[in-house]
Protein backbone atom coordinates (compact mmCIF):
# COMPACT_ATOMS: atom_id res chain seq x y z
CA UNK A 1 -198.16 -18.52 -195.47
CA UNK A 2 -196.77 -16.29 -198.35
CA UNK A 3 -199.29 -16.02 -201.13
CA UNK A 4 -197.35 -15.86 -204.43
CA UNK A 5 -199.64 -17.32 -207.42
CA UNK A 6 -203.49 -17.47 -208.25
CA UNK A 7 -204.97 -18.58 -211.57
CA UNK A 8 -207.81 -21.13 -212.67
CA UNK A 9 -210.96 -19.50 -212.55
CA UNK A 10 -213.59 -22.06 -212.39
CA UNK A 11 -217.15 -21.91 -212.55
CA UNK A 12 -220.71 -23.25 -212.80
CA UNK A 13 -224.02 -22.03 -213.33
CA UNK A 14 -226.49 -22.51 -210.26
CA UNK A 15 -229.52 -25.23 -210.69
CA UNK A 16 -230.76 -25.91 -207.71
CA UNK A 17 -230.28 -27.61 -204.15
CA UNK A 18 -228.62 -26.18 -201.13
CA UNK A 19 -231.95 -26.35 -199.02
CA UNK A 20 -230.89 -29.43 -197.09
CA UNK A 21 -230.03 -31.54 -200.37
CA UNK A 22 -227.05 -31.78 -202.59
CA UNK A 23 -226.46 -28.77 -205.32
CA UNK A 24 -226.72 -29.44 -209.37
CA UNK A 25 -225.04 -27.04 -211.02
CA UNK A 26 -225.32 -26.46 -214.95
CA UNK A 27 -221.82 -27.19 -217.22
CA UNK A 28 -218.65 -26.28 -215.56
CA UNK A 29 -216.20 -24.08 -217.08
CA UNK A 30 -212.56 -23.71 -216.61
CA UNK A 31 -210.49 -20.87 -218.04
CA UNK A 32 -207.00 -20.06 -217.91
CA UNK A 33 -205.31 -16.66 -217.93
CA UNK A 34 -207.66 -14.63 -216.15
CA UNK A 35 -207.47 -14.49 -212.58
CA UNK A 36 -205.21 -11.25 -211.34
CA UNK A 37 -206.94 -11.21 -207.48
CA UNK A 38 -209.23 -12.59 -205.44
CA UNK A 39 -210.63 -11.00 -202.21
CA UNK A 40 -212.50 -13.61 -199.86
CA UNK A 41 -214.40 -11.23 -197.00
CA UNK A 42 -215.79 -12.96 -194.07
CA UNK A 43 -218.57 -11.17 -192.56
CA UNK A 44 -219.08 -11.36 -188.54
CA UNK A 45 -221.78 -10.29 -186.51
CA UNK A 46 -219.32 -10.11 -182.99
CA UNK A 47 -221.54 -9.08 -179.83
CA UNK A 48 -220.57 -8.91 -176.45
CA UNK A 49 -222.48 -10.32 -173.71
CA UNK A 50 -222.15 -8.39 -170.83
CA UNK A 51 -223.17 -9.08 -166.42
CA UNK A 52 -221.51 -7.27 -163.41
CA UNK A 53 -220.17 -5.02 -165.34
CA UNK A 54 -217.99 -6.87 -167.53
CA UNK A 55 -217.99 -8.95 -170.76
CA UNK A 56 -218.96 -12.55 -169.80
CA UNK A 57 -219.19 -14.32 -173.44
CA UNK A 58 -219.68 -13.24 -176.99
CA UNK A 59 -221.42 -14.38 -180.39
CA UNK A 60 -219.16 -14.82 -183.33
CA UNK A 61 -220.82 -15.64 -185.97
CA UNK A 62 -220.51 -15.94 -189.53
CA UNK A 63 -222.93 -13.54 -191.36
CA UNK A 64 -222.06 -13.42 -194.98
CA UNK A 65 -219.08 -13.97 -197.31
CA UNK A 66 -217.86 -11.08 -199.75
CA UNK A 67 -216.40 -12.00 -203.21
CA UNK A 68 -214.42 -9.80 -205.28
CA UNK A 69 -212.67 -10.66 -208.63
CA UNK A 70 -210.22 -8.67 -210.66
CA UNK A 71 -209.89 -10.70 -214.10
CA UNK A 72 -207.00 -9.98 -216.82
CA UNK A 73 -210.41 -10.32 -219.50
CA UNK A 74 -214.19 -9.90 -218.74
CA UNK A 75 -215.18 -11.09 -221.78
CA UNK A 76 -219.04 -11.20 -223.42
CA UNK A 77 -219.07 -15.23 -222.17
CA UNK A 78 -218.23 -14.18 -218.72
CA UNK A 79 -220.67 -11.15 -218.73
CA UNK A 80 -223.52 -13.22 -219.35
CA UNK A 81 -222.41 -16.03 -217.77
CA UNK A 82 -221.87 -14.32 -214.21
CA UNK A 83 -223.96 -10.76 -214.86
CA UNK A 84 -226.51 -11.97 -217.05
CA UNK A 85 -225.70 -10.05 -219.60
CA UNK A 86 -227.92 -11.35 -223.22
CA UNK A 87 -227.29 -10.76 -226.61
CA UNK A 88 -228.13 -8.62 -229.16
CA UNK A 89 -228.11 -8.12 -232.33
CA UNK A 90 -224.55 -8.43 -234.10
CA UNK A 91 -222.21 -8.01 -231.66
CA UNK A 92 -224.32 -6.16 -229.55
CA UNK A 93 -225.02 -7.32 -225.69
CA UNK A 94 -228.12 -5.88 -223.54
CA UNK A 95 -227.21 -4.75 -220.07
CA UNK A 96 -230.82 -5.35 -218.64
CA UNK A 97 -233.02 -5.01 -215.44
CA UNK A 98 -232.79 -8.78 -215.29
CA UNK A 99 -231.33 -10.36 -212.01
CA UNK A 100 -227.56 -11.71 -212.45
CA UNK A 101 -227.72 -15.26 -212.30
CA UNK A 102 -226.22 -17.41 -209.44
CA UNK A 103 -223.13 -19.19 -210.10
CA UNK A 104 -220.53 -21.60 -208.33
CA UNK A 105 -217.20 -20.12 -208.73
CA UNK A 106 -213.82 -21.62 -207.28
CA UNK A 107 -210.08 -20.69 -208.28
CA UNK A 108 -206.71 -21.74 -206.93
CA UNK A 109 -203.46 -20.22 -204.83
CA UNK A 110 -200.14 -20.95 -204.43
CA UNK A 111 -198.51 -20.64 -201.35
CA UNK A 112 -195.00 -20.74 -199.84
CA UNK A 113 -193.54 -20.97 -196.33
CA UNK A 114 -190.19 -21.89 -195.10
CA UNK A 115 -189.62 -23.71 -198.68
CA UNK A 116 -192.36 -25.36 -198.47
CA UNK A 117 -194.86 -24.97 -201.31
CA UNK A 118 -198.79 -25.56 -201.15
CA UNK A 119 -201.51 -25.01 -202.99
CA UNK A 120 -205.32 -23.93 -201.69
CA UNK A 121 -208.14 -24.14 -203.72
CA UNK A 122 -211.39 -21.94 -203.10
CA UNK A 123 -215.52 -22.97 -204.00
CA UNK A 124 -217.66 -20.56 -203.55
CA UNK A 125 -221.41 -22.69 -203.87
CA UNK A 126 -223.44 -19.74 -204.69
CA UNK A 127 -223.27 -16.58 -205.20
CA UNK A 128 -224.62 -13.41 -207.72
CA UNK A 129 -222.09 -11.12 -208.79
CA UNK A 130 -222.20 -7.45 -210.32
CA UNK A 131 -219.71 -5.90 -211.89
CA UNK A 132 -217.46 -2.73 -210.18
CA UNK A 133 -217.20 0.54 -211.27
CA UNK A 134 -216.48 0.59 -215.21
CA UNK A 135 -213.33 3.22 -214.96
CA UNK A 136 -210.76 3.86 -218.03
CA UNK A 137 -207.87 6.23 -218.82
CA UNK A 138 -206.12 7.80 -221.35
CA UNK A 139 -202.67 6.59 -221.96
CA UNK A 140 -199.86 8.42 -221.08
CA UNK A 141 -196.48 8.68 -220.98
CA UNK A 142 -196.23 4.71 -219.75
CA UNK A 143 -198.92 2.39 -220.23
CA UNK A 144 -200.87 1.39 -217.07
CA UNK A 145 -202.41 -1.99 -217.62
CA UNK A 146 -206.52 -1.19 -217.18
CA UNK A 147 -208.41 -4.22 -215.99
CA UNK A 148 -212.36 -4.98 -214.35
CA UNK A 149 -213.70 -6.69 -211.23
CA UNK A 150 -216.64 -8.08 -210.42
CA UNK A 151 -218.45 -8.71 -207.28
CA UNK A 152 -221.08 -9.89 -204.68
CA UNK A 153 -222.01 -11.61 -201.72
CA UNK A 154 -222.25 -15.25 -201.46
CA UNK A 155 -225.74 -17.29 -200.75
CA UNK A 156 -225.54 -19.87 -197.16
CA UNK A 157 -225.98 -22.56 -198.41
CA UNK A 158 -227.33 -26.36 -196.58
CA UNK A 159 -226.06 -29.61 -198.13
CA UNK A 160 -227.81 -32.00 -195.51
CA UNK A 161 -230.87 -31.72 -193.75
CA UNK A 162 -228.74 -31.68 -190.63
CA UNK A 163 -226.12 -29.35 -191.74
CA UNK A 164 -225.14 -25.93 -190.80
CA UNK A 165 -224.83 -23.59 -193.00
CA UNK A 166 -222.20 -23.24 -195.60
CA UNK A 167 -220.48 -20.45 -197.79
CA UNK A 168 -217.80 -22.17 -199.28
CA UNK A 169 -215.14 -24.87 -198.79
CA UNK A 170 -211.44 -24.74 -199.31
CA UNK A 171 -209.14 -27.61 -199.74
CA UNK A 172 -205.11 -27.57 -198.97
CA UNK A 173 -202.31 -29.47 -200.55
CA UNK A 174 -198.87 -30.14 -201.26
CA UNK A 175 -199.60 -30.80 -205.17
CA UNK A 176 -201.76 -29.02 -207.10
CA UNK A 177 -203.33 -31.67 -209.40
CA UNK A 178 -205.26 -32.49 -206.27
CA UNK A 179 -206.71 -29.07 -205.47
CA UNK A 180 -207.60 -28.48 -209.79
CA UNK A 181 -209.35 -32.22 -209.63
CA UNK A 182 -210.87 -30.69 -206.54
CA UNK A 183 -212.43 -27.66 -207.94
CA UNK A 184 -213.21 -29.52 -211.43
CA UNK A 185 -214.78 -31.54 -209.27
CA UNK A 186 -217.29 -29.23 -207.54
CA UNK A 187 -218.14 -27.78 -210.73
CA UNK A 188 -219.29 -30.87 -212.57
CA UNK A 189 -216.30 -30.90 -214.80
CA UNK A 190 -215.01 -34.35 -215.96
């Protein structure tokens, strides 16, 4: 499918659960107007097994999910929502030694093939995220629009004590009110 649309960046703050039990997560927030790209990296540990000389199977499994977010704002909520990040005084905010905090985070594409619209939404269950190289330019001649990312790698996570483990979920469908109520719905958000 054609990708052609992402926005609603959702998330939660981390309480607990995801060691064989449900997760809680802390209040869910939704904002709109921020999400420029979103790279989803799966992580594979593929090894060859190998008899008489040739390959006779091979392990493909799922090692670790990469997330990476370019936002349009990385505001002082975000920063210390998703970098832990704390205030100072004033205006000022403390860039500390402090772990990042985990969050749930999920967001939303749109998709299009032969006509045919769709919409896939993404929730990440936990994960820490730092933020990318802090890089700015002068302006020149024409302005070149200057924005941040932030990343990390996502925790496995195990909803039932018989479960495998679990990175994040995606959801598919023709209208989108189904994937938002989806995502709102993962992140606690009436």
């Amino acid at each position: 499918m054609a990708k052609i649309g992402i926005k609603g960046l959702t998330y939660a703050p981390f309480s607990t659960g995801g060691e064989g039990g449900a997760i809680t997560y802390g209040t869910g927030v939704e904002l709109a107007d921020y999400m420029i790209k979103a790279d989803v990296t799966e992580n594979r540990n593929k090894t060859p097994f190998y008899a008489d000389d040739h390959q006779i199977d091979q392990e493909n499994e799922l090692t670790g999910v990469d997330v990476s977010l370019e936002l349009a704002n990385l505001t002082d909520a975000i920063e210390k929502a998703f970098l832990g990040y704390t205030s100072g005084t004033g205006d000022e905010l403390h860039v500390t030694s402090a772990d990042a905090p985990f969050v749930g985070v999920g967001f939303r594409k749109k998709e299009r093939f032969k006509g045919a619209i769709t919409y896939k939404g993404y929730w990440i269950y936990k994960i820490q995220f730092s933020k990318d190289t802090d890089s700015t330019q002068t302006k020149g001649e024409n302005i070149d629009f200057q924005t941040e990312s932030i990343s990390g790698s996502a925790m496995g996570v195990v909803l039932t004590t018989a479960g495998d483990t679990i990175y994040y979920s995606q959801i598919r469908s023709t209208a989108e009110a189904t994937v938002v109520s989806w995502i709102k719905g993962k992140a606690g958000i009436a």
